[in-house]
Protein backbone atom coordinates (compact mmCIF):
# COMPACT_ATOMS: atom_id res chain seq x y z
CA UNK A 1 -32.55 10.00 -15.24
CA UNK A 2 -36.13 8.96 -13.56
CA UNK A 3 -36.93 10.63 -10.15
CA UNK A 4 -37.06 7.89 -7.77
CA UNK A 5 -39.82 8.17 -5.30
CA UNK A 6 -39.22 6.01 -1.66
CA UNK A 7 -43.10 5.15 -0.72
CA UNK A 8 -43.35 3.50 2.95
CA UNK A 9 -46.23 2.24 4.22
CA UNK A 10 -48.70 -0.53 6.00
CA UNK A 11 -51.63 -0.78 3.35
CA UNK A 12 -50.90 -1.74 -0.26
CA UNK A 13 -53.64 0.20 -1.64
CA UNK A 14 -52.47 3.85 -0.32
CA UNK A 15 -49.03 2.80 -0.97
CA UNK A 16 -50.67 1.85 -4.77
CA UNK A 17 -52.14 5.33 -4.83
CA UNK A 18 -49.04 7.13 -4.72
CA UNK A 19 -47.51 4.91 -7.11
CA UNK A 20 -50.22 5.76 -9.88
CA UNK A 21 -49.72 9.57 -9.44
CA UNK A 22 -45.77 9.81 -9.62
CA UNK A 23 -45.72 7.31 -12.09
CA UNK A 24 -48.16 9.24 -14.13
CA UNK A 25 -45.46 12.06 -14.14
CA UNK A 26 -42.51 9.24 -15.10
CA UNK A 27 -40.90 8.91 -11.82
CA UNK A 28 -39.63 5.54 -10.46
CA UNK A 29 -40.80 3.64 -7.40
CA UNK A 30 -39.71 1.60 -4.81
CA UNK A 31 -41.64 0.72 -2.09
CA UNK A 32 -40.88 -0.34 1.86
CA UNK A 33 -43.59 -2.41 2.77
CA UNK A 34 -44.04 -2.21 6.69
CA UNK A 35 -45.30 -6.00 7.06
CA UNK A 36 -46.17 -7.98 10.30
CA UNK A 37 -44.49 -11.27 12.02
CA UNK A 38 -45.45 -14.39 9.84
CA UNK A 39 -47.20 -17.26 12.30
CA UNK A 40 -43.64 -18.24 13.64
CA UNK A 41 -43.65 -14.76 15.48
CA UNK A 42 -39.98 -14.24 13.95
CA UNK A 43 -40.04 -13.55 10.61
CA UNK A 44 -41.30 -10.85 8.02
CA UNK A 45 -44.14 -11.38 6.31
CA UNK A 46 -43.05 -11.41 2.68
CA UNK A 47 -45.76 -12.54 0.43
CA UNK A 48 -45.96 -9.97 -2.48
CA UNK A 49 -47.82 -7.10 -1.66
CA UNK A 50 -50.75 -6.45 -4.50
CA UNK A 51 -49.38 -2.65 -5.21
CA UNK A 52 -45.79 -4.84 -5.92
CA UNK A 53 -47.61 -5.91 -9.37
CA UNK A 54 -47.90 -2.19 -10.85
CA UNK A 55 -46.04 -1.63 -13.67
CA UNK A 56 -44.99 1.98 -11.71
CA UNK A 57 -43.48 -0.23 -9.04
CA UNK A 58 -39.32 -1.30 -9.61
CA UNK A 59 -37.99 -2.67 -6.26
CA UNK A 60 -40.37 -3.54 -3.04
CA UNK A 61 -38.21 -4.68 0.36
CA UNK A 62 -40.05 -5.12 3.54
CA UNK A 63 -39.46 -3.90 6.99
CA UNK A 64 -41.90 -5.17 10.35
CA UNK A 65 -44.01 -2.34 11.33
CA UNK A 66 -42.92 -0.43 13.85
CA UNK A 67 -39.38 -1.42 13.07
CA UNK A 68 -38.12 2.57 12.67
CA UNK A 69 -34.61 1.29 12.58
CA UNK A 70 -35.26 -0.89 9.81
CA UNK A 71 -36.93 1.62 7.54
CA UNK A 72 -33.72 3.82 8.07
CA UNK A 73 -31.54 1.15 7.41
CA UNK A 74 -33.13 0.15 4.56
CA UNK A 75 -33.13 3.62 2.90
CA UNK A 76 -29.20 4.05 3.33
CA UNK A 77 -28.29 0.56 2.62
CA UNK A 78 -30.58 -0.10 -0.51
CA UNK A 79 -31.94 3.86 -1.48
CA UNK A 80 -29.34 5.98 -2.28
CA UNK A 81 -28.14 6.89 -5.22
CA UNK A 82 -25.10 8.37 -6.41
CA UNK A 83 -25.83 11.36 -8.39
CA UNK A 84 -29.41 12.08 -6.98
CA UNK A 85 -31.82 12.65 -4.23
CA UNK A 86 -34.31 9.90 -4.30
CA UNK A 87 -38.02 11.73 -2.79
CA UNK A 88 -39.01 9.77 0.27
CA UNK A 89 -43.62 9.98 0.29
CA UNK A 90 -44.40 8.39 4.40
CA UNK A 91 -48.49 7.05 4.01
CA UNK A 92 -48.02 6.52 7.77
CA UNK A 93 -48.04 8.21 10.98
CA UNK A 94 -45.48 5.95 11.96
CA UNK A 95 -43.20 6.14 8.94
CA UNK A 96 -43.50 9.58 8.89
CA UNK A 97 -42.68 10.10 12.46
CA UNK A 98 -39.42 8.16 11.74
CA UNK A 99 -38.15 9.80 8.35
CA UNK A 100 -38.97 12.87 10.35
CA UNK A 101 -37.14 11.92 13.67
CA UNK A 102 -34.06 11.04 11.91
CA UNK A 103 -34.12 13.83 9.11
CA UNK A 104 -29.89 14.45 10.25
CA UNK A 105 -29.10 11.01 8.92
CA UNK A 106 -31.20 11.26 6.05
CA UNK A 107 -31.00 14.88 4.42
CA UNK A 108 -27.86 14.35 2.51
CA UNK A 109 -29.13 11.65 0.61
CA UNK A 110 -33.17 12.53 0.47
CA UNK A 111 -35.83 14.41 -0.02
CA UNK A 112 -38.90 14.39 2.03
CA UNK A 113 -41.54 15.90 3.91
CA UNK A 114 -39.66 19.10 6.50
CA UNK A 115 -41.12 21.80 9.16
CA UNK A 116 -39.55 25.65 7.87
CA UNK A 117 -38.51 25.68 11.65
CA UNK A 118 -36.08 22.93 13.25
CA UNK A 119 -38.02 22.82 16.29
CA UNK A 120 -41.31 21.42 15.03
CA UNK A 121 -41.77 17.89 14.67
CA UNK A 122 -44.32 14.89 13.01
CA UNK A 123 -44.81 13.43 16.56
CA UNK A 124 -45.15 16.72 18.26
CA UNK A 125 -48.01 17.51 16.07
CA UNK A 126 -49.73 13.65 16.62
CA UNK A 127 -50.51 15.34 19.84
CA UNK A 128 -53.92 16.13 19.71
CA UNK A 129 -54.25 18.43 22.15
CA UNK A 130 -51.97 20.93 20.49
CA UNK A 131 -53.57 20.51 17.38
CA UNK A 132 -56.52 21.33 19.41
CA UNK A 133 -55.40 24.37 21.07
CA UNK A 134 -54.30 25.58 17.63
CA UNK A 135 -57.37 24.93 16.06
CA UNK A 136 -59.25 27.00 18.73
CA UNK A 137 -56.10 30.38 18.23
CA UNK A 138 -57.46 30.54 15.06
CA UNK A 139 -61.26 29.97 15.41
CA UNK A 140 -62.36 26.45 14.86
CA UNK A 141 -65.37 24.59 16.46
CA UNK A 142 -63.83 21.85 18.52
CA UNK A 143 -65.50 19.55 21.14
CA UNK A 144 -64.74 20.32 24.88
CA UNK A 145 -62.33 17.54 26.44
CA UNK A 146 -60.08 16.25 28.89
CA UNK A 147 -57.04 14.01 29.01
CA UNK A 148 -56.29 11.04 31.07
CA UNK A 149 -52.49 9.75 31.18
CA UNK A 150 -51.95 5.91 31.61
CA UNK A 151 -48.76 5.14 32.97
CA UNK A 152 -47.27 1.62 34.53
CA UNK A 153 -50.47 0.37 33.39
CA UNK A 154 -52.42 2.64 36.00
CA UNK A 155 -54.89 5.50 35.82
CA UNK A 156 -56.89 7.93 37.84
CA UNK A 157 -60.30 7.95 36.66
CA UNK A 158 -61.55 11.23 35.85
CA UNK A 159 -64.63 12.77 37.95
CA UNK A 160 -65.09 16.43 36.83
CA UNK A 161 -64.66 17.19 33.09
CA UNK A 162 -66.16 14.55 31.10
CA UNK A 163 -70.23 14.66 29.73
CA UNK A 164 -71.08 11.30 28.75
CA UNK A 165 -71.81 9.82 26.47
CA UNK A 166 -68.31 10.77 25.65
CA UNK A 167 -65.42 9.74 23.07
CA UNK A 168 -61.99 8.12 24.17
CA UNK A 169 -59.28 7.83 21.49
CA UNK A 170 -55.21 8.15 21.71
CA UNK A 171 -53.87 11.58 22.06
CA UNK A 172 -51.16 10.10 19.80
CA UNK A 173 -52.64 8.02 17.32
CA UNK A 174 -49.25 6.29 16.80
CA UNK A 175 -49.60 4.81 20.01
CA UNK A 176 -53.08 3.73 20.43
CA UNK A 177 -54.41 3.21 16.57
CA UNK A 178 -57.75 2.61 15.72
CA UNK A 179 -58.90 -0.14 18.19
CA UNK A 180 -58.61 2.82 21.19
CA UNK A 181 -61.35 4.57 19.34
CA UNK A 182 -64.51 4.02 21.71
CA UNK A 183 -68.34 5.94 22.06
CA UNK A 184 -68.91 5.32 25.84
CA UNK A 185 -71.81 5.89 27.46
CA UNK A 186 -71.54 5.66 30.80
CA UNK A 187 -68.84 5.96 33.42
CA UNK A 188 -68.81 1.95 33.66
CA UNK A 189 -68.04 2.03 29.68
CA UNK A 190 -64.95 4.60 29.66
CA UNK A 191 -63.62 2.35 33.08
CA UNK A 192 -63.86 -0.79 30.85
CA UNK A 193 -61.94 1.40 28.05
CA UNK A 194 -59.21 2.76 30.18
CA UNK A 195 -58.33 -0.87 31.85
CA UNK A 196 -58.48 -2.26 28.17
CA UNK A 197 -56.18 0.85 26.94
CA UNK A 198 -53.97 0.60 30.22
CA UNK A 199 -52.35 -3.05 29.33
CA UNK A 200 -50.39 -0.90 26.52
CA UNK A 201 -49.17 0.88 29.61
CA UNK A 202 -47.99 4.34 28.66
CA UNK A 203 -50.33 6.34 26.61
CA UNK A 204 -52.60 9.72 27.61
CA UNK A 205 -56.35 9.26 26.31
CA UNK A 206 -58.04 11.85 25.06
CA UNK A 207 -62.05 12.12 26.26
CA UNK A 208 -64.15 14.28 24.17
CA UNK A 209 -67.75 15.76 24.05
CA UNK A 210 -69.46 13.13 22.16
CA UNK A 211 -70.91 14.85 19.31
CA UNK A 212 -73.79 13.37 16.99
CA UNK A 213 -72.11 13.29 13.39
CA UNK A 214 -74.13 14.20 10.37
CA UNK A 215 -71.13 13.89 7.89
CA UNK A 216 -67.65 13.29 7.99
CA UNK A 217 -65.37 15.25 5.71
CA UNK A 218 -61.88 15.07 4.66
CA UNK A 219 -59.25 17.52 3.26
CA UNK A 220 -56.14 16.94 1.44
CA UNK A 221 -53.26 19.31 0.41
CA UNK A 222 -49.70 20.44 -0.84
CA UNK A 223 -47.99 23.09 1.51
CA UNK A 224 -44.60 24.33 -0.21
CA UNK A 225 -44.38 26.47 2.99
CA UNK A 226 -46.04 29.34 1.55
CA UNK A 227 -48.64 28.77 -0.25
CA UNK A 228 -51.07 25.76 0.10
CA UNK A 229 -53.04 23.71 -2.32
CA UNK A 230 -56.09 22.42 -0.83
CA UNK A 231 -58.21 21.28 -4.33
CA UNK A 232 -61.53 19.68 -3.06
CA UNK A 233 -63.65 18.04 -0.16
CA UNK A 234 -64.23 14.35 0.52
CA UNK A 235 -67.42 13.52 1.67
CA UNK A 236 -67.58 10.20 3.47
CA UNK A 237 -70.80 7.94 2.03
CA UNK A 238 -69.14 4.76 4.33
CA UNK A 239 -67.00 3.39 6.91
CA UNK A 240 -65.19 0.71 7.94
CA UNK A 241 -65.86 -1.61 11.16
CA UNK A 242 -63.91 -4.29 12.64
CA UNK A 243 -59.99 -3.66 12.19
CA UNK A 244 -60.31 -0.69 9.96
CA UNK A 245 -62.50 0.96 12.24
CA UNK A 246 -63.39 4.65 10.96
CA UNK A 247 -61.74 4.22 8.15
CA UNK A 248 -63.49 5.49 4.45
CA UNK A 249 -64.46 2.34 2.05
CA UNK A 250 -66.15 4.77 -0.15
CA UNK A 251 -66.47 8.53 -0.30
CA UNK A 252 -67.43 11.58 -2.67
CA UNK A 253 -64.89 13.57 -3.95
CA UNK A 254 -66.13 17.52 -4.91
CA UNK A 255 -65.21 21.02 -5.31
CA UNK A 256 -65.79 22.94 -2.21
CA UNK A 257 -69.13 24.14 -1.32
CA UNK A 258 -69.62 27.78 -0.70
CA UNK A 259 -70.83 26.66 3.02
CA UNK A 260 -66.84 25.45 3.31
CA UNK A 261 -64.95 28.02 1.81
CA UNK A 262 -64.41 29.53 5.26
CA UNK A 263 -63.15 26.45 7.42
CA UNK A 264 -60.75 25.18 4.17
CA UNK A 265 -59.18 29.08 4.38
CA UNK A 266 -58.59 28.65 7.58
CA UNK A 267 -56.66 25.07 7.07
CA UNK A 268 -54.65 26.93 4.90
CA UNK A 269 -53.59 29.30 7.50
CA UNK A 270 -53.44 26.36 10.03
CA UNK A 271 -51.26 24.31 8.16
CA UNK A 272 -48.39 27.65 7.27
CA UNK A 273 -48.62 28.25 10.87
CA UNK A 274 -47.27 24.79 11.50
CA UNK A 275 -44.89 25.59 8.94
CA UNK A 276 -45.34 22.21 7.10
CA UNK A 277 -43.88 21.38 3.92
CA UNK A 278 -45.16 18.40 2.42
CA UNK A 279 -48.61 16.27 1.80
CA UNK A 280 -51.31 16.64 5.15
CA UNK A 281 -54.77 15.72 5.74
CA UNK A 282 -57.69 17.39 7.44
CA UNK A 283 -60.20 15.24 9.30
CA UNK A 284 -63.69 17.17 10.08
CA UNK A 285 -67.46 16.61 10.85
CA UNK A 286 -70.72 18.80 10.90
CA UNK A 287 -72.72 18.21 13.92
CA UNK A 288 -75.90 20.38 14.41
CA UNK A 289 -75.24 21.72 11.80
CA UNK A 290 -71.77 23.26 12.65
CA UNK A 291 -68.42 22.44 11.17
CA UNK A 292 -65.92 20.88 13.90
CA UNK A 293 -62.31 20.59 13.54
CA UNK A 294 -61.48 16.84 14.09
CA UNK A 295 -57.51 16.07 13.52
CA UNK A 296 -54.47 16.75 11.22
CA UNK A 297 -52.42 14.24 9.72
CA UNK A 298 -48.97 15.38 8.22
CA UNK A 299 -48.82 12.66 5.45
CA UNK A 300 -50.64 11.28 2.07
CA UNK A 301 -54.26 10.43 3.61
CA UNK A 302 -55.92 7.20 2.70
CA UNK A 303 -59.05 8.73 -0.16
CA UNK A 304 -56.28 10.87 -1.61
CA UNK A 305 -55.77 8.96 -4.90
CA UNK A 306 -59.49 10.36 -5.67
CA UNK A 307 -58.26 14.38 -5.99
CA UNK A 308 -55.60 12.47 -8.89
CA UNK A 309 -58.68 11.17 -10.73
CA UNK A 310 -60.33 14.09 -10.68
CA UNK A 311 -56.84 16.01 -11.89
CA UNK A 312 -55.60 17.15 -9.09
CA UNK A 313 -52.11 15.35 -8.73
CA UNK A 314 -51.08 16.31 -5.07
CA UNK A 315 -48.17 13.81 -4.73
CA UNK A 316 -46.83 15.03 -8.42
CA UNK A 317 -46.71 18.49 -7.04
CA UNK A 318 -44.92 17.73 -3.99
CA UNK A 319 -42.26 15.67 -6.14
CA UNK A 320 -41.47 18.88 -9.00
CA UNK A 321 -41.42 21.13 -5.55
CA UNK A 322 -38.63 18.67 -4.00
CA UNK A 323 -37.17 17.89 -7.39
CA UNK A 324 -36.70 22.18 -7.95
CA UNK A 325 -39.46 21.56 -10.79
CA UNK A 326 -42.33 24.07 -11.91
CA UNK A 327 -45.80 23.15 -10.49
CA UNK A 328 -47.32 26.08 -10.35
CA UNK A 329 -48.93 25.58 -13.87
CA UNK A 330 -50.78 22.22 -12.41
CA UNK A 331 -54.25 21.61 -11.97
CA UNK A 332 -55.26 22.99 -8.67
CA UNK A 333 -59.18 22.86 -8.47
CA UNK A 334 -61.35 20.51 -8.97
CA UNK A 335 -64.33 20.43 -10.70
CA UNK A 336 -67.28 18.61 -10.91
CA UNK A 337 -67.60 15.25 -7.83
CA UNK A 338 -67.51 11.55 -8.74
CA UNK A 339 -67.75 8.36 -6.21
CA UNK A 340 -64.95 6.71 -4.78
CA UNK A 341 -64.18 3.07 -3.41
CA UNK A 342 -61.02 1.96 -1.53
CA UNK A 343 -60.74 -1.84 -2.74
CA UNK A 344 -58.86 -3.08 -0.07
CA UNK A 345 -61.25 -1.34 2.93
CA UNK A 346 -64.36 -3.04 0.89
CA UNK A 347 -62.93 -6.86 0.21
CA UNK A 348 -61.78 -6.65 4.11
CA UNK A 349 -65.12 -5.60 5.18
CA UNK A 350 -66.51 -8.84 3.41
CA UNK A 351 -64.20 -11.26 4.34
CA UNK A 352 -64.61 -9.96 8.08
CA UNK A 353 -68.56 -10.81 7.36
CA UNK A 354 -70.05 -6.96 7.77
CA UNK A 355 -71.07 -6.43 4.38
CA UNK A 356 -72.46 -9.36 2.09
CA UNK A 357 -70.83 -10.27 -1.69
CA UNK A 358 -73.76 -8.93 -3.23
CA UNK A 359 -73.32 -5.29 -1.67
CA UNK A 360 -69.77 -5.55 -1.88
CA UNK A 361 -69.69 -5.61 -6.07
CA UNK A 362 -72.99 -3.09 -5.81
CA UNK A 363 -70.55 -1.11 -4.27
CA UNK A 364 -67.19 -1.74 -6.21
CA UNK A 365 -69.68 -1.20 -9.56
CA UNK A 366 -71.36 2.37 -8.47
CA UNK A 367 -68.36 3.92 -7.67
CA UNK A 368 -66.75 6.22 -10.33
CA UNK A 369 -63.27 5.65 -9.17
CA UNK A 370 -61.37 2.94 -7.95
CA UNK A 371 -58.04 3.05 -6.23
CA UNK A 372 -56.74 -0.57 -7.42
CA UNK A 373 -58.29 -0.83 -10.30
CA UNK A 374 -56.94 0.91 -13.31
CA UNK A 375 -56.47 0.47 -17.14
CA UNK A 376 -53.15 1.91 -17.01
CA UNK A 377 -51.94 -0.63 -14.95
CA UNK A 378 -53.70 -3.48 -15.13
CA UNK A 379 -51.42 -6.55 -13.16
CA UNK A 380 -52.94 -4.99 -9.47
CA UNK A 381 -56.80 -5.49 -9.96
CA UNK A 382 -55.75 -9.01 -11.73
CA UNK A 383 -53.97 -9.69 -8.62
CA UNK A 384 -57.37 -8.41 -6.57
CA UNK A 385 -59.59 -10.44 -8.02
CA UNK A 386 -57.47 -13.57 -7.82
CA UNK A 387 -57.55 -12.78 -4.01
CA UNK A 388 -61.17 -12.58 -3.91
CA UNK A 389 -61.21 -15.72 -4.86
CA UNK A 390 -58.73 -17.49 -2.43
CA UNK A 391 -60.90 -15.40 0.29
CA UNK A 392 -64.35 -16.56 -1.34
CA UNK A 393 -62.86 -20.04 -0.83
CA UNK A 394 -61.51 -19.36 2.91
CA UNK A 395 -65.19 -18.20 4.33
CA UNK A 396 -67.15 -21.31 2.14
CA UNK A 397 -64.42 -23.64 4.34
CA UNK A 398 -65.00 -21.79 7.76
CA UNK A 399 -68.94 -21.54 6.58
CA UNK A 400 -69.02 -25.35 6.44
CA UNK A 401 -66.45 -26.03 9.59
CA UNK A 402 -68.94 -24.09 11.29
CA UNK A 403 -71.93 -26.01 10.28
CA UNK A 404 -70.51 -29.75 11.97
């Protein structure tokens, strides 16, 4: 009998990314898409999702996106099976908040990501702050901050604490997402953030030291509780703007350079000090020339698929852990570095008018790996380019509404 791996997530391209690496080990894969309200405001949004095409893929139901209820009723209505543990991969912080938050109802018919001790949890380590104060116990660089809380809609604007310019974002980036990330520059700027932030009413922001980025980096691994897998480093070459704010579009994948070895040790010891069992990210900068710890995310991160390219199967190693499999003769290192591109990051950024067609297939056609695109499984990138074209005709209409 196939292993049956339970992906949930928002974006079909991550979800797509795990698909590719357990199917490359034979497993079989249903996926919960976590859709938004169609225009009535009601209803799921049910067109087929692009990663639904991939021959990997068996079953697909869909869920609205914060709707943790639905995800768990979906999983023991529709998921279980009778003689096995289907493995449950979140590529969410919200899914994987919820699969963690109700791990009672779930662990006699699952597998999926767990803390060694009972009293940890997914959204206690959202919290910034304690991954902060962690981070500093065991001797990372982090930039100097202070919280504000939000509550009824109301604040108290900070006056001692805060350098500007300075950087607001979510302590819990469950709550606030990416449109709470904001440079401000002034006092005038972080009041205009805060009353904009406050309509969500309850939420604590986060103000940091802004620091002057020279590179981004990002970190993926396998904890099995005791020892960790941490194979390469991402580089990020790009970002996203607009409603992917911050987000990679394309990246370097490497082996880790002799000036990281230190901070990627301690990760290691970070993450078995959290006691986390599962798939986690590392998000981290160099400013001035320093390595700063930015955040940890306990789930598959978005450039992951690139460390399976390049050998490194992190999601197939998590599934032969769970499954009481032998992974310990897997590739662990990776050798070499190669270009990636997130498809879905880089057609968004084109449709949304911040990158031209013309840069968009320079950059699709210089990158070594692609996370849609694949010869093994063709139907997805068909699928991708037949959406190009609906979207190429969708901005020629607007381009010429726009010109009466």
């Amino acid at each position: 009998m196939k292993q049956k791996v339970i992906i949930i997530g928002q974006g079909y391209s991550g979800r797509l990314s795990i698909a590719h690496s357990v199917g490359e080990i034979g497993c079989e894969v249903v996926i919960i898409a976590l859709v938004p309200h169609n225009e009535d405001g009601k209803t799921l949004y049910k067109k087929k999702p692009i990663d639904a095409y991939s021959k990997y893929v068996k079953q697909v139901y869909f869920c609205f996106q914060k709707d943790g209820d639905g995800i768990i009723r979906i999983l023991l209505d529709k998921c279980k099976e009778k003689d096995s543990k289907p493995i449950i991969i979140p590529d969410n912080d919200f899914s994987a908040a919820i699969i963690d938050k109700n791990k009672e109802s779930l662990k006699d018919f699952f597998l999926f990501p767990y803390f060694k001790r009972d009293s940890e949890t997914v959204t206690d380590w959202m919290n910034k702050t304690k991954q902060k104060e962690l981070a500093i116990q065991l001797g990372l660089n982090v930039a100097s901050s202070t919280m504000v809380e939000i509550r009824n809609g109301k604040y108290t604007m900070p006056h001692s604490g805060v350098k500007y310019p300075c950087f607001a974002k979510p302590m819990m980036s469950i709550v606030g997402g990416k449109s709470g990330l904001k440079k401000c520059d002034y006092e005038a700027d972080l009041r205009n953030h805060l009353d904009y932030m406050s309509k969500r009413n309850n939420l604590d922001v986060l103000l940091e030291d802004y620091k002057e980025i020279q590179q981004e980096y990002a970190v993926l691994g396998f904890s099995d509780g005791e020892n960790v897998v941490i194979p390469g480093i991402l580089k990020i070459l790009k970002l996203a703007h607009g409603g992917h704010y911050g987000v990679a579009i394309q990246g370097e994948v490497s082996s880790i350079p002799p000036e990281h070895k230190h901070i990627i040790e301690v990760f290691k010891k970070y993450i078995l000090t959290v006691g986390f069992v599962g798939i986690f990210d590392f998000d981290y900068y160099k400013s001035e020339d320093v390595l700063y710890f930015g955040e940890l995310n306990l789930r598959f991160g978005g450039s992951g698929y690139a460390y399976t390219k390049m050998g490194v199967n992190l999601p197939a190693m998590f599934v032969r852990f769970l499954s009481g499999e032998q992974y310990k003769d897997m590739q662990k290192t990776i050798n070499g570095s190669a270009t990636y591109i997130n498809e879905r990051m880089l057609i968004d950024e084109w449709y949304d008018g911040y990158i031209s067609k013309k840069e968009m297939d320079h950059l699709f056609n210089s990158s070594d790996i692609k996370f849609v695109a694949s010869e093994e499984d063709l139907e997805p990138m068909r699928q991708m380019n037949k959406m190009i074209k609906i979207n190429q005709i969708k901005k020629f209409i607007k381009l010429c509404i726009g010109r009466k």
